[in-house]
PDB file of N, CA and C in Angstrom:
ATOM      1  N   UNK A   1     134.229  76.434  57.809  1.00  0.00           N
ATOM      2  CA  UNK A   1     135.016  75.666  58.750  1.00  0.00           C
ATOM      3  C   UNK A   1     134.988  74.182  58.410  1.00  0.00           C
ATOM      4  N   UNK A   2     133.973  73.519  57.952  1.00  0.00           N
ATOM      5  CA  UNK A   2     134.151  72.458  57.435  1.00  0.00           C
ATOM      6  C   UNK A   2     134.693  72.020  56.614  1.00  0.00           C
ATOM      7  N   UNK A   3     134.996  72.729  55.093  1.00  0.00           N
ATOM      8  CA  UNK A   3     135.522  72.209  54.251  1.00  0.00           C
ATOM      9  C   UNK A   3     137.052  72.093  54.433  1.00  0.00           C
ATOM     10  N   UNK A   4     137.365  73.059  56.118  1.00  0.00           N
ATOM     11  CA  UNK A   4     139.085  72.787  55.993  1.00  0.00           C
ATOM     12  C   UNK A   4     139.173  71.584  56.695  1.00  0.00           C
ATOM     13  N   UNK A   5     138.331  70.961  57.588  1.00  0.00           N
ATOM     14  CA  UNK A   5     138.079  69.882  57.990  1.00  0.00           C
ATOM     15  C   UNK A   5     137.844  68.651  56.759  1.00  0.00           C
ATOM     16  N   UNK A   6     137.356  69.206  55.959  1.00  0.00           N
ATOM     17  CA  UNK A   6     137.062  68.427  54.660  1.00  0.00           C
ATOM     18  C   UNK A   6     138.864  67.628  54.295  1.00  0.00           C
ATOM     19  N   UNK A   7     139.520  69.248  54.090  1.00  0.00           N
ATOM     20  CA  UNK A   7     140.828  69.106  53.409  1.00  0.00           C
ATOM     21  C   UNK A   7     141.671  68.654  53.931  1.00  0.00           C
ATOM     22  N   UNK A   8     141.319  68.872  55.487  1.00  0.00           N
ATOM     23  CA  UNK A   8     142.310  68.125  56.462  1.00  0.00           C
ATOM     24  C   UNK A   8     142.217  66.398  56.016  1.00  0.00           C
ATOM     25  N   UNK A   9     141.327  65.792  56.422  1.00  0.00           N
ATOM     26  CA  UNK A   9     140.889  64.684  56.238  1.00  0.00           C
ATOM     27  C   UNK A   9     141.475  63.940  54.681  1.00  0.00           C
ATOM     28  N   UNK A  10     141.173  64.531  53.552  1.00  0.00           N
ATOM     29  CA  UNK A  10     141.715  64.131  52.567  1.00  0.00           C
ATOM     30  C   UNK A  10     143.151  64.342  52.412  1.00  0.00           C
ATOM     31  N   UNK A  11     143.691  65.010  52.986  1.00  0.00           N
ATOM     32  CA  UNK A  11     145.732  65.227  52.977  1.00  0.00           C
ATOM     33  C   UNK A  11     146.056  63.743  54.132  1.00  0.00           C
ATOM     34  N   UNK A  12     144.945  63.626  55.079  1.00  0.00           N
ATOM     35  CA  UNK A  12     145.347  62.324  56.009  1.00  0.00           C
ATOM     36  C   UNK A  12     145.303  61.113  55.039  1.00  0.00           C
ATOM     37  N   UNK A  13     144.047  61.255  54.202  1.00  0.00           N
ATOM     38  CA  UNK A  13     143.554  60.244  53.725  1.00  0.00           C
ATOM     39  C   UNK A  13     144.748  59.423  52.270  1.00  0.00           C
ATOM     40  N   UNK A  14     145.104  60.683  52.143  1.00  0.00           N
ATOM     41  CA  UNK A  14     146.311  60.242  50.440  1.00  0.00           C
ATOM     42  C   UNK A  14     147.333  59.646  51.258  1.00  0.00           C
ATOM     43  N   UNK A  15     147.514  60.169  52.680  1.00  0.00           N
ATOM     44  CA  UNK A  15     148.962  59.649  53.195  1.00  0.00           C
ATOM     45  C   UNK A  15     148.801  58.383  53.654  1.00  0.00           C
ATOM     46  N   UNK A  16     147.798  57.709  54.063  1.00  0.00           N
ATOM     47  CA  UNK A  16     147.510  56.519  54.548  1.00  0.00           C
ATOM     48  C   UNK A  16     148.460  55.750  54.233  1.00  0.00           C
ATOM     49  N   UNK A  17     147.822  55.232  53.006  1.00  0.00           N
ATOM     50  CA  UNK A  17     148.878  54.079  52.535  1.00  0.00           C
ATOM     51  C   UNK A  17     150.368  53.966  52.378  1.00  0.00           C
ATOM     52  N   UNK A  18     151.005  55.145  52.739  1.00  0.00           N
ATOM     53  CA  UNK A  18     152.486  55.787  52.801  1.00  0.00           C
ATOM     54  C   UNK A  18     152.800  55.565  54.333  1.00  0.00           C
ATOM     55  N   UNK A  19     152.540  55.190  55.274  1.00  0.00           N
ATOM     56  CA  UNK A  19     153.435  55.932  56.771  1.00  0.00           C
ATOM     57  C   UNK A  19     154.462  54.806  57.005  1.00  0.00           C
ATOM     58  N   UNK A  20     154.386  53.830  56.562  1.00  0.00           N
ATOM     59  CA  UNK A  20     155.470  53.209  56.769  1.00  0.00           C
ATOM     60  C   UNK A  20     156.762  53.901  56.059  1.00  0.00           C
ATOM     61  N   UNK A  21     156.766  54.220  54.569  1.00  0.00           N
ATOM     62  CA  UNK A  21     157.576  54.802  53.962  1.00  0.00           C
ATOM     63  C   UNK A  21     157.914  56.456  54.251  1.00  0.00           C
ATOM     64  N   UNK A  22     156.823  56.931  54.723  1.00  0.00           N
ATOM     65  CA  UNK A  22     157.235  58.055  55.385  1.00  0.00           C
ATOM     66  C   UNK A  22     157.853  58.248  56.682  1.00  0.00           C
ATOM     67  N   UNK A  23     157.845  56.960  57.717  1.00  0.00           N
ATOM     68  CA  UNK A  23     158.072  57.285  58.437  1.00  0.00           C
ATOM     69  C   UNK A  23     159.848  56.906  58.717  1.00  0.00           C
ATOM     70  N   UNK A  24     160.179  55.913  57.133  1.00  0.00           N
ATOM     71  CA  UNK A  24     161.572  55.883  56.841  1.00  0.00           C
ATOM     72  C   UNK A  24     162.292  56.907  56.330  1.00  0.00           C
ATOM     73  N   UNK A  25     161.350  57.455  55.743  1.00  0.00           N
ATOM     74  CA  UNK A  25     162.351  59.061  55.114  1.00  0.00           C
ATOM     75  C   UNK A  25     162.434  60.249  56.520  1.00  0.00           C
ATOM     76  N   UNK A  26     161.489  60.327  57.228  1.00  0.00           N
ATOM     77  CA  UNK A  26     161.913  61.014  58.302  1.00  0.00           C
ATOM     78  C   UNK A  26     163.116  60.495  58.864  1.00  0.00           C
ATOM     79  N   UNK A  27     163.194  59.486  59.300  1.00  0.00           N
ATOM     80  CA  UNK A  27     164.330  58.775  59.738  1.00  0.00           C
ATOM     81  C   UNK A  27     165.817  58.606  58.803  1.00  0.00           C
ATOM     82  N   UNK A  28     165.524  58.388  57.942  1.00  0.00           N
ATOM     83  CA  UNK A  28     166.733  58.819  56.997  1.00  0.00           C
ATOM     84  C   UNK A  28     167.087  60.061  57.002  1.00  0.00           C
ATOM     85  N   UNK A  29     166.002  60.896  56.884  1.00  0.00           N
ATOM     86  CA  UNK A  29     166.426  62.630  56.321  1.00  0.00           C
ATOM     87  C   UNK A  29     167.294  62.818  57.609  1.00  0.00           C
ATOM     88  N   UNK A  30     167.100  62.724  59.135  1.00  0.00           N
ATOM     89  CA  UNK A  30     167.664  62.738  60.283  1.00  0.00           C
ATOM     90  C   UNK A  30     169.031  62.405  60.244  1.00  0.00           C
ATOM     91  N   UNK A  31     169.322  61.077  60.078  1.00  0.00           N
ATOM     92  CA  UNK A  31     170.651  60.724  59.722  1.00  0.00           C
ATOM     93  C   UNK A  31     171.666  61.292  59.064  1.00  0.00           C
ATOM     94  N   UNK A  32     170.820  61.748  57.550  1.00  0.00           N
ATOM     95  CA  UNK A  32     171.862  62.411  56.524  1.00  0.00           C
ATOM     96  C   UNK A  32     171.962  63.771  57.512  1.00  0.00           C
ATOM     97  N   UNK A  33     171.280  63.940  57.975  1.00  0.00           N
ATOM     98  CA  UNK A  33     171.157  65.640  58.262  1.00  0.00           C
ATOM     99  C   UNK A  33     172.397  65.624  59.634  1.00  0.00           C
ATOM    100  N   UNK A  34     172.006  64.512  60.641  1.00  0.00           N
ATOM    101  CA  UNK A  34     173.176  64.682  61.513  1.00  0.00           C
ATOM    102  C   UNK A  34     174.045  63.548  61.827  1.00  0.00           C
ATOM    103  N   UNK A  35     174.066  62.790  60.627  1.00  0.00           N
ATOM    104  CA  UNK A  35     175.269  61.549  60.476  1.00  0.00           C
ATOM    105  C   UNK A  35     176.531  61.900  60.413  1.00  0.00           C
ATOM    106  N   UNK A  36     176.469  63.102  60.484  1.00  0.00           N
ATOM    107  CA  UNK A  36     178.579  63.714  60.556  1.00  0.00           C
ATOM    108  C   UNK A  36     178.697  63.920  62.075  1.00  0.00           C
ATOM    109  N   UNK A  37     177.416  64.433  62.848  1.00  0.00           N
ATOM    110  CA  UNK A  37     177.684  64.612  64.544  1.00  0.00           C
ATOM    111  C   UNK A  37     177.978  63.686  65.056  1.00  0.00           C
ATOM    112  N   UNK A  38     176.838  62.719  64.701  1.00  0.00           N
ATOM    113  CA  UNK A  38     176.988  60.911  65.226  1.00  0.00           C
ATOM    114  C   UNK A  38     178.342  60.365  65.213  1.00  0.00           C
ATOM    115  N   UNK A  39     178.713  60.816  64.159  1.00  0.00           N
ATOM    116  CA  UNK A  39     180.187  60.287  63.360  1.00  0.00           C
ATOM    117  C   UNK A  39     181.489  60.811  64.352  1.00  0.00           C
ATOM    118  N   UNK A  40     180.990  61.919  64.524  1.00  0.00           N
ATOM    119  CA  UNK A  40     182.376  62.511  64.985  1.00  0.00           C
ATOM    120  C   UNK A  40     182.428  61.857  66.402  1.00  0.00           C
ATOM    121  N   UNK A  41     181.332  62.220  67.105  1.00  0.00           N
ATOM    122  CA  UNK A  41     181.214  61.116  68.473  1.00  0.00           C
ATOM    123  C   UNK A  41     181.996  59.982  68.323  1.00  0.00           C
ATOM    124  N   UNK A  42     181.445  59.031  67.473  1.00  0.00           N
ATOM    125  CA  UNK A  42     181.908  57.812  67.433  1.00  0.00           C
ATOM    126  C   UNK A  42     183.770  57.833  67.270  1.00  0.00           C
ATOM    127  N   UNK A  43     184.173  58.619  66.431  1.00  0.00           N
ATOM    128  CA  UNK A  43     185.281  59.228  65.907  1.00  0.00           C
ATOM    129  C   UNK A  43     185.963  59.469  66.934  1.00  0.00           C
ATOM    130  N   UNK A  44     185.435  60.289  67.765  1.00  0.00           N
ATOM    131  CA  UNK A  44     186.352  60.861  69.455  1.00  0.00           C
ATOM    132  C   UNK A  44     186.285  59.594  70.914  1.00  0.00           C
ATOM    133  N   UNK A  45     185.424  58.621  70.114  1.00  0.00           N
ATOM    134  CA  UNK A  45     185.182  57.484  70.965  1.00  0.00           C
ATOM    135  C   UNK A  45     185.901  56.733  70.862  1.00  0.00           C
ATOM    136  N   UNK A  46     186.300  56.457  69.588  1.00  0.00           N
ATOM    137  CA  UNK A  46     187.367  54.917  69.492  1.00  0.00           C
ATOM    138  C   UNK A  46     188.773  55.626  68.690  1.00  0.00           C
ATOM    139  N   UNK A  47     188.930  56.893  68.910  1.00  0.00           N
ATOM    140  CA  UNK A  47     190.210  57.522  68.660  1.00  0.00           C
ATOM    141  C   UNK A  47     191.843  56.746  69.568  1.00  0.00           C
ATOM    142  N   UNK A  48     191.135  56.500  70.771  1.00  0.00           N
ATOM    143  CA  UNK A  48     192.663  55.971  71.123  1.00  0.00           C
ATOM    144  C   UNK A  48     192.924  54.528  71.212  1.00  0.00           C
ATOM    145  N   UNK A  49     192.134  53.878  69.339  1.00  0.00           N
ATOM    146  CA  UNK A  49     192.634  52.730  69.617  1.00  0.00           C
ATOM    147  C   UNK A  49     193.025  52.051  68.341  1.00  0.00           C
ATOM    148  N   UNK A  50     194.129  51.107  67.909  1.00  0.00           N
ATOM    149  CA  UNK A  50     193.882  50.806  66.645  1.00  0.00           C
ATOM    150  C   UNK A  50     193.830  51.662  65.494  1.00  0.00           C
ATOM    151  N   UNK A  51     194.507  51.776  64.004  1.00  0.00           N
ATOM    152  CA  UNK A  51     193.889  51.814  62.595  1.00  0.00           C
ATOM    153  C   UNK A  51     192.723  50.702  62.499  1.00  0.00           C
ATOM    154  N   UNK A  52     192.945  49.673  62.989  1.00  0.00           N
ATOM    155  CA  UNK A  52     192.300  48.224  62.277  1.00  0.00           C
ATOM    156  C   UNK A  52     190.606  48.083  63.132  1.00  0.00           C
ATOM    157  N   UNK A  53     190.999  48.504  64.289  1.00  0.00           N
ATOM    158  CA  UNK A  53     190.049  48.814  65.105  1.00  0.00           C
ATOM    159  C   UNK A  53     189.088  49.736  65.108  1.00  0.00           C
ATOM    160  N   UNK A  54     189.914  50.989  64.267  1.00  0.00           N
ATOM    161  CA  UNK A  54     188.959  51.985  64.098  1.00  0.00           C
ATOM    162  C   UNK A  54     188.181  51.803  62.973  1.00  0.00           C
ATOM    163  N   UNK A  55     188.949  51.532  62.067  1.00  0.00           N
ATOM    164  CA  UNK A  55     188.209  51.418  60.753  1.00  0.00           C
ATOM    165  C   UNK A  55     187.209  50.003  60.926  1.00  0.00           C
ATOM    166  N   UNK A  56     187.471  49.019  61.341  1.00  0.00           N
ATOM    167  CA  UNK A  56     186.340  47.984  61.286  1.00  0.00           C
ATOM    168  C   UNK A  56     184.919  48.679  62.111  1.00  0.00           C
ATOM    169  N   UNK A  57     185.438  48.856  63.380  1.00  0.00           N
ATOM    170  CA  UNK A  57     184.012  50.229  64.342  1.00  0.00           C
ATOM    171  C   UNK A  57     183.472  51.002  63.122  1.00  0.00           C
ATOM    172  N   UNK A  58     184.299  51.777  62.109  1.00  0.00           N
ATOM    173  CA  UNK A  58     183.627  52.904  61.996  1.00  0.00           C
ATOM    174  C   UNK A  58     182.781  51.806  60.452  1.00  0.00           C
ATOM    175  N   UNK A  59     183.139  51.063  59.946  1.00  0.00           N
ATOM    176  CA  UNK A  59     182.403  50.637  58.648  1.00  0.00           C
ATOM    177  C   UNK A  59     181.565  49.612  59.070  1.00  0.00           C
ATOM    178  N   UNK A  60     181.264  48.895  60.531  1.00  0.00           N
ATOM    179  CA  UNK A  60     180.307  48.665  60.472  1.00  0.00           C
ATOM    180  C   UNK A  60     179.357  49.160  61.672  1.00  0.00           C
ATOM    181  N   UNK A  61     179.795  50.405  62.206  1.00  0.00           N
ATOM    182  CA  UNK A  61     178.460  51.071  62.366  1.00  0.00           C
ATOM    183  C   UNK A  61     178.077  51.856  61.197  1.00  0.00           C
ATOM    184  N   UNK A  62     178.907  52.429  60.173  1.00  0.00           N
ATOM    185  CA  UNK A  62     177.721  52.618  59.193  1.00  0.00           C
ATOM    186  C   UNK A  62     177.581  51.934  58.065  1.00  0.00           C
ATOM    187  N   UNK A  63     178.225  50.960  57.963  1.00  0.00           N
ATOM    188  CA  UNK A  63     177.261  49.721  57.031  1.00  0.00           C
ATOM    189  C   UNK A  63     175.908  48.929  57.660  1.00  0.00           C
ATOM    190  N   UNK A  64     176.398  48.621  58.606  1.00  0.00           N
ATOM    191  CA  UNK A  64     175.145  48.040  60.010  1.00  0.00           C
ATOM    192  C   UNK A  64     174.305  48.563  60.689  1.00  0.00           C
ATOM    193  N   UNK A  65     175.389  49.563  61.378  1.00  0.00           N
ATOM    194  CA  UNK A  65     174.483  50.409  62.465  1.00  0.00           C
ATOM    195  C   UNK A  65     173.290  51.225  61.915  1.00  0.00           C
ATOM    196  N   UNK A  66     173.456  51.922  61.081  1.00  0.00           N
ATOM    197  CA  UNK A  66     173.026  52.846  60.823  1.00  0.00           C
ATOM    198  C   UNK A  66     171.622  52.178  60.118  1.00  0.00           C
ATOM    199  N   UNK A  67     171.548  51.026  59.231  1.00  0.00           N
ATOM    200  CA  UNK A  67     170.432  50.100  58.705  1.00  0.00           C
ATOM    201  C   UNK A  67     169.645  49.527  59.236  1.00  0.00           C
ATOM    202  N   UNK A  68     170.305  48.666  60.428  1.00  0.00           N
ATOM    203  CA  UNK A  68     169.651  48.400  61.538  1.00  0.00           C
ATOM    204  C   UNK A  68     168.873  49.602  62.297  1.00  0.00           C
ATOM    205  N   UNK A  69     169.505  50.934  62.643  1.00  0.00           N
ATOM    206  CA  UNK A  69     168.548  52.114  63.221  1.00  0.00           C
ATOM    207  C   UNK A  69     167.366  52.160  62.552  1.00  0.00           C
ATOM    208  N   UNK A  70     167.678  51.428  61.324  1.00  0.00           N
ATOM    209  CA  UNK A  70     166.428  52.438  60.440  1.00  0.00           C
ATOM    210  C   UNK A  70     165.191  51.329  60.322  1.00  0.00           C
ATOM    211  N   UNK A  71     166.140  50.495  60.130  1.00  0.00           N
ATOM    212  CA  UNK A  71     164.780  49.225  59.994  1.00  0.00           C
ATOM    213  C   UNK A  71     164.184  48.737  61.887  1.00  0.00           C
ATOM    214  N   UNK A  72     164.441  49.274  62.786  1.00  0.00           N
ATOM    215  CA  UNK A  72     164.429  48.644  64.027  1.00  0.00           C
ATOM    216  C   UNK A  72     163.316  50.121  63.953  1.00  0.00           C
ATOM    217  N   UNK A  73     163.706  51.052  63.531  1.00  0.00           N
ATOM    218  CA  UNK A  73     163.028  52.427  64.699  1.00  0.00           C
ATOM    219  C   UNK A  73     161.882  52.679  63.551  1.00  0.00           C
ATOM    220  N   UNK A  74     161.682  52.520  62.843  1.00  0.00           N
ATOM    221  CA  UNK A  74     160.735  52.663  61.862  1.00  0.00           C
ATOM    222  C   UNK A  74     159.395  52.566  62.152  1.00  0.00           C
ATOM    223  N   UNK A  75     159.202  51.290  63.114  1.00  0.00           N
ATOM    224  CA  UNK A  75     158.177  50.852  62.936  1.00  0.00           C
ATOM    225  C   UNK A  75     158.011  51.593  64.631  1.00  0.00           C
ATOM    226  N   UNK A  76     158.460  52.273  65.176  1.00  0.00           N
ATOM    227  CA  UNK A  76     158.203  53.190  66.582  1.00  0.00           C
ATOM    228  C   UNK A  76     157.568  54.602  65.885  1.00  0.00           C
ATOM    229  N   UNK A  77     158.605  54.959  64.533  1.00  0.00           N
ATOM    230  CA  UNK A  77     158.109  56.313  64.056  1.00  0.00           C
ATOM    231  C   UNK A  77     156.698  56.360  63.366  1.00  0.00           C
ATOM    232  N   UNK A  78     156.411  55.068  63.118  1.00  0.00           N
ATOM    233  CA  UNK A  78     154.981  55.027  62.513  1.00  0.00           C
ATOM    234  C   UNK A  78     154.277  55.118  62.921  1.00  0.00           C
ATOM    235  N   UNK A  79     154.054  54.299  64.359  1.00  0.00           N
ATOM    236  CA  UNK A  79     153.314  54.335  65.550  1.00  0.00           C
ATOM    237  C   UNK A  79     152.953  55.805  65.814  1.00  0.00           C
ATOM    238  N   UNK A  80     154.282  56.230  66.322  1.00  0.00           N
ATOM    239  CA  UNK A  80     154.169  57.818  66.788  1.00  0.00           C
ATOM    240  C   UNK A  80     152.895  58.973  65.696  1.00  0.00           C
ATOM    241  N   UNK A  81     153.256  58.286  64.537  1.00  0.00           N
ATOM    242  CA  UNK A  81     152.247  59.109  63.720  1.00  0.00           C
ATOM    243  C   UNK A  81     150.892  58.725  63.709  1.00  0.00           C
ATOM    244  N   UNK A  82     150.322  56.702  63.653  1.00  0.00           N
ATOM    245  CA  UNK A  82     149.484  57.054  64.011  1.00  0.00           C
ATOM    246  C   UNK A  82     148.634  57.179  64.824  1.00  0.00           C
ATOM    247  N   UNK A  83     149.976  57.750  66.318  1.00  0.00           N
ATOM    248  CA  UNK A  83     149.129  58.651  67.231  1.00  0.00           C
ATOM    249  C   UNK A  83     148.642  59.781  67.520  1.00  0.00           C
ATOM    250  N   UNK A  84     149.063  60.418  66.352  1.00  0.00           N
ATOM    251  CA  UNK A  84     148.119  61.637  66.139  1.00  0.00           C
ATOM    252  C   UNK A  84     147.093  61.514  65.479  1.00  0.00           C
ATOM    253  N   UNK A  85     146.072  62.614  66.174  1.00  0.00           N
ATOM    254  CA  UNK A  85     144.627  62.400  65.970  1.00  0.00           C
ATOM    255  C   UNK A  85     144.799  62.371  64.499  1.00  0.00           C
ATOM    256  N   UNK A  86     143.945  61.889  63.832  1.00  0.00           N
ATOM    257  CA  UNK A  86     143.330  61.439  62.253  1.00  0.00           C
ATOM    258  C   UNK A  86     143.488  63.243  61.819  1.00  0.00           C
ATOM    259  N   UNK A  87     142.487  63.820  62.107  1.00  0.00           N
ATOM    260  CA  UNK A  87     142.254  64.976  61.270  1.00  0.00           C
ATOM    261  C   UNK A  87     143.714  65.433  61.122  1.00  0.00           C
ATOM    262  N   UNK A  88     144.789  65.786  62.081  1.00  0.00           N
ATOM    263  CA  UNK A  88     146.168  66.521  62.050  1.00  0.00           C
ATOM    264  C   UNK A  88     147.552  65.823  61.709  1.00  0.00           C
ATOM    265  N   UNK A  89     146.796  64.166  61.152  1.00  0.00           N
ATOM    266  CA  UNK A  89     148.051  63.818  60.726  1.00  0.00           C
ATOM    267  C   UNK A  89     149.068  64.159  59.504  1.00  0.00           C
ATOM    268  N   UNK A  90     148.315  64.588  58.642  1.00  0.00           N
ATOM    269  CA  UNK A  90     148.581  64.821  57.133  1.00  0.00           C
ATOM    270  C   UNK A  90     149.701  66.144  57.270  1.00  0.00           C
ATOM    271  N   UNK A  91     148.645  67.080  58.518  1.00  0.00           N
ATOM    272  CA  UNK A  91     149.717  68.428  58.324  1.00  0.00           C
ATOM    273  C   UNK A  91     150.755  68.260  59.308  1.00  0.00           C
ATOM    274  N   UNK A  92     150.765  67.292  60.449  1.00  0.00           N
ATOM    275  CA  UNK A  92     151.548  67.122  61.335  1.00  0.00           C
ATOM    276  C   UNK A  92     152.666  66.283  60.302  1.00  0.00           C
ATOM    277  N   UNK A  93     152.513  65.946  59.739  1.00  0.00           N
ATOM    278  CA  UNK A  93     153.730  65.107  58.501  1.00  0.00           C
ATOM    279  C   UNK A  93     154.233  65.689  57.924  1.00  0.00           C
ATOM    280  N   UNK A  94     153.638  67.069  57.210  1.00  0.00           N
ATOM    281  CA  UNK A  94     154.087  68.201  56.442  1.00  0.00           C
ATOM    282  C   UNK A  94     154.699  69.050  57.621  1.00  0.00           C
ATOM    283  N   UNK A  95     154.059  69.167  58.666  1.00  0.00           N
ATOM    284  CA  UNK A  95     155.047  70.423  59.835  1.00  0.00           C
ATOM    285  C   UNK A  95     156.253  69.307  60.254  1.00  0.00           C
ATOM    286  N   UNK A  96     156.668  68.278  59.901  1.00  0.00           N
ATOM    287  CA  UNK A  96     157.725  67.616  60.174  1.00  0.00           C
ATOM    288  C   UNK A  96     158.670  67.554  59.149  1.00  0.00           C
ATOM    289  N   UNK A  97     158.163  67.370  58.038  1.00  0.00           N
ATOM    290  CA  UNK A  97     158.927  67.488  56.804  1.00  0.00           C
ATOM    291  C   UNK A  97     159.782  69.160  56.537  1.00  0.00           C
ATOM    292  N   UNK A  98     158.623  69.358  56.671  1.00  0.00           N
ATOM    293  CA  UNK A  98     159.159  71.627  56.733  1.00  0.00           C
ATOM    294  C   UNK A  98     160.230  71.640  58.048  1.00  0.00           C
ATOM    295  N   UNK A  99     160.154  71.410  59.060  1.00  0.00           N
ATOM    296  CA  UNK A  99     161.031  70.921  60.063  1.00  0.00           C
ATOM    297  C   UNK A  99     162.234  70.744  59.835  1.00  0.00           C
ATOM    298  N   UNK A 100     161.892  69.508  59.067  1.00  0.00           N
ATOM    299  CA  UNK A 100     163.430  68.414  58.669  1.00  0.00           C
ATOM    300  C   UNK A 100     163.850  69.448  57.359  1.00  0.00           C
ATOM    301  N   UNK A 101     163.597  69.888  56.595  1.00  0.00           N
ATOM    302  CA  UNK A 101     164.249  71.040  56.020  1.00  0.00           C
ATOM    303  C   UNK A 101     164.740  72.224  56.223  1.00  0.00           C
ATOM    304  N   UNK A 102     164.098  72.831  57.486  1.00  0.00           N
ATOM    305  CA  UNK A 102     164.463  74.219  57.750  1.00  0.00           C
ATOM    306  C   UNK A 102     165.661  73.866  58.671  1.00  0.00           C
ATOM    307  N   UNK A 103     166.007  72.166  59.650  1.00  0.00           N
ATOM    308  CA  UNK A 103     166.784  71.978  60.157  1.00  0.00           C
ATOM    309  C   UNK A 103     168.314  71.523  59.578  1.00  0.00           C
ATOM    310  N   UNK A 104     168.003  71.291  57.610  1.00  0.00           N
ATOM    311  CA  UNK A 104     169.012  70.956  56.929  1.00  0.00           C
ATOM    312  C   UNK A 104     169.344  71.734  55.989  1.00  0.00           C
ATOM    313  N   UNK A 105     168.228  72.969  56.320  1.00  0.00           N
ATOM    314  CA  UNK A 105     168.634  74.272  55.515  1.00  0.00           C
ATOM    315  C   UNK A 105     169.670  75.239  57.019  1.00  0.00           C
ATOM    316  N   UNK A 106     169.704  74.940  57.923  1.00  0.00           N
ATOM    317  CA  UNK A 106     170.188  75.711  58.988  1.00  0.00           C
ATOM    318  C   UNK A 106     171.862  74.846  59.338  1.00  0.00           C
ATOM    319  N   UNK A 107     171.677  73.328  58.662  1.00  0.00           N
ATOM    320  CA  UNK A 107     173.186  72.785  58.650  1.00  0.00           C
ATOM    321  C   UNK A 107     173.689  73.298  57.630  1.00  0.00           C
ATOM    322  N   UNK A 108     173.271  73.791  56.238  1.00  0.00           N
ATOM    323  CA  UNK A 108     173.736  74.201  55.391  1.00  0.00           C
ATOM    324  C   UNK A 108     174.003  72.673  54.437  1.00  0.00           C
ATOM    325  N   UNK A 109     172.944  72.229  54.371  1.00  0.00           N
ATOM    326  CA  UNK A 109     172.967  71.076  53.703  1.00  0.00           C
ATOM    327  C   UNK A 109     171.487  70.928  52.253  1.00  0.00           C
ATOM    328  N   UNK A 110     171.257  72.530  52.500  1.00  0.00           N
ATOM    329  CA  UNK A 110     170.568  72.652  50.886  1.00  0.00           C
ATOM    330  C   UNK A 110     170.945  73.688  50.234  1.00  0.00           C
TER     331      UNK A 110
END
């Protein structure tokens, strides 16, 4: 029983110096995965107005919007991780990652 405690600890320990950057790829992988839903929203939102209108809305929420999400919420998703206890962070990162794949293997986006 200890040494999985051992292994736990060392999968926390390699990720350390990563959660900032991990906690941008979660956040990215999200986006790519449901940036066409977001889209279409936005799409059925400013539908009754403008070409000039629409297209400026739609290129800079995702030239802007979408950069700004990432650099603003980043530093909330990091937090969130390291509020999980030490020993379960490493696999709680991996059960998020497996997550974010089985949820972009189920859009049909692998």
């Amino acid at each position: 029983m200890e040494w999985i405690q051992s292994v736990l600890k060392q999968l926390t320990q390699w990720m350390q110096p990563y959660y900032s950057e991990i906690a941008l790829t979660i956040l990215a992988t999200i986006l790519v995965v449901y940036g066409d839903v977001i889209n279409k929203h936005i799409k059925r939102m400013i539908s009754p107005y403008h070409f000039v209108i629409r297209t400026t809305v739609f290129v800079l929420i995702c030239a802007f919007g979408y950069g700004m999400l990432l650099i603003f919420a980043t530093p909330f998703v990091k937090q969130f991780i390291l509020w999980i206890p030490y020993l379960y962070r490493g696999v709680a990162v991996g059960m998020v990652f497996l997550l974010l794949g089985y949820l972009a293997e189920h859009r049909r986006y692998i």
